[in-house]
Protein backbone atom coordinates (compact mmCIF):
# COMPACT_ATOMS: atom_id res chain seq x y z
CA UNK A 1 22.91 -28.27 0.18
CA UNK A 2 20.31 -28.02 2.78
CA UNK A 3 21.34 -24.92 4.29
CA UNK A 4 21.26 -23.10 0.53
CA UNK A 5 18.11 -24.18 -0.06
CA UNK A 6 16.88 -23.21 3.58
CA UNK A 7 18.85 -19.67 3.00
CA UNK A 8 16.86 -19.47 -0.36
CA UNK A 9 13.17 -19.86 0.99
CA UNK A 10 13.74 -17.10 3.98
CA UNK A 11 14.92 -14.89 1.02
CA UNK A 12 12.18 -15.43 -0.81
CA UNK A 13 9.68 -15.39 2.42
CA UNK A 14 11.34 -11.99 3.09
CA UNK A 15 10.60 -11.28 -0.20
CA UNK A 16 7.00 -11.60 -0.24
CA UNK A 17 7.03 -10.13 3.04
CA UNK A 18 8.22 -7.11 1.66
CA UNK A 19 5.91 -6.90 -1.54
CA UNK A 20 2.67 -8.13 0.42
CA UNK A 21 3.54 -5.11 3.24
CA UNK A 22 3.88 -2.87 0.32
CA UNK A 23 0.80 -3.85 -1.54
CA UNK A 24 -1.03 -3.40 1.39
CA UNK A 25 0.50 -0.16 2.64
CA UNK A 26 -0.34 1.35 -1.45
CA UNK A 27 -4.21 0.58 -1.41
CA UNK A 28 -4.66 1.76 2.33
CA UNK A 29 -2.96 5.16 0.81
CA UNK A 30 -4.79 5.01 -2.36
CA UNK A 31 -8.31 4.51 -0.68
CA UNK A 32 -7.25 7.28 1.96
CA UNK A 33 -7.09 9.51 -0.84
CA UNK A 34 -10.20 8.79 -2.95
CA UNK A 35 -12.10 9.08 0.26
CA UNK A 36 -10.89 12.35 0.75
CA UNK A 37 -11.26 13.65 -2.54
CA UNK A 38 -14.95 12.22 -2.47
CA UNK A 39 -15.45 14.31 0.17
CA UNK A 40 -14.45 17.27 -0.83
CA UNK A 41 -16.62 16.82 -3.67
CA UNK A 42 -19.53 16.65 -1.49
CA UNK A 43 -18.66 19.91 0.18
CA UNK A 44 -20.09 23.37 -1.60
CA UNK A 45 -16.98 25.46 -2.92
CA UNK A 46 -17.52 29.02 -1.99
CA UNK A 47 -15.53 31.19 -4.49
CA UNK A 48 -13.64 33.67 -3.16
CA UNK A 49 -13.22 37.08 -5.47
């Protein structure tokens, strides 16, 4: 019985592991990219013809 439930909370550690990495790993990207695309809307576009 005890080994189940000790089986069941590294799962679920593992679990969150995985999820918290991923959360964390999505906003770095997401920021990454607004910060970029703010730039680029500071910078004057030249048109090309």
């Amino acid at each position: 019985m005890e080994f189940t439930v000790f089986n069941t909370l590294v799962l679920v550690a593992f679990g969150l592991l995985i999820a918290i990495t991923g959360g964390v790993g999505y906003i770095t990207i997401a920021d990454w990219r607004d910060r970029r695309r703010r730039e680029q809307e500071k910078k004057p576009t030249s048109k090309r013809r």
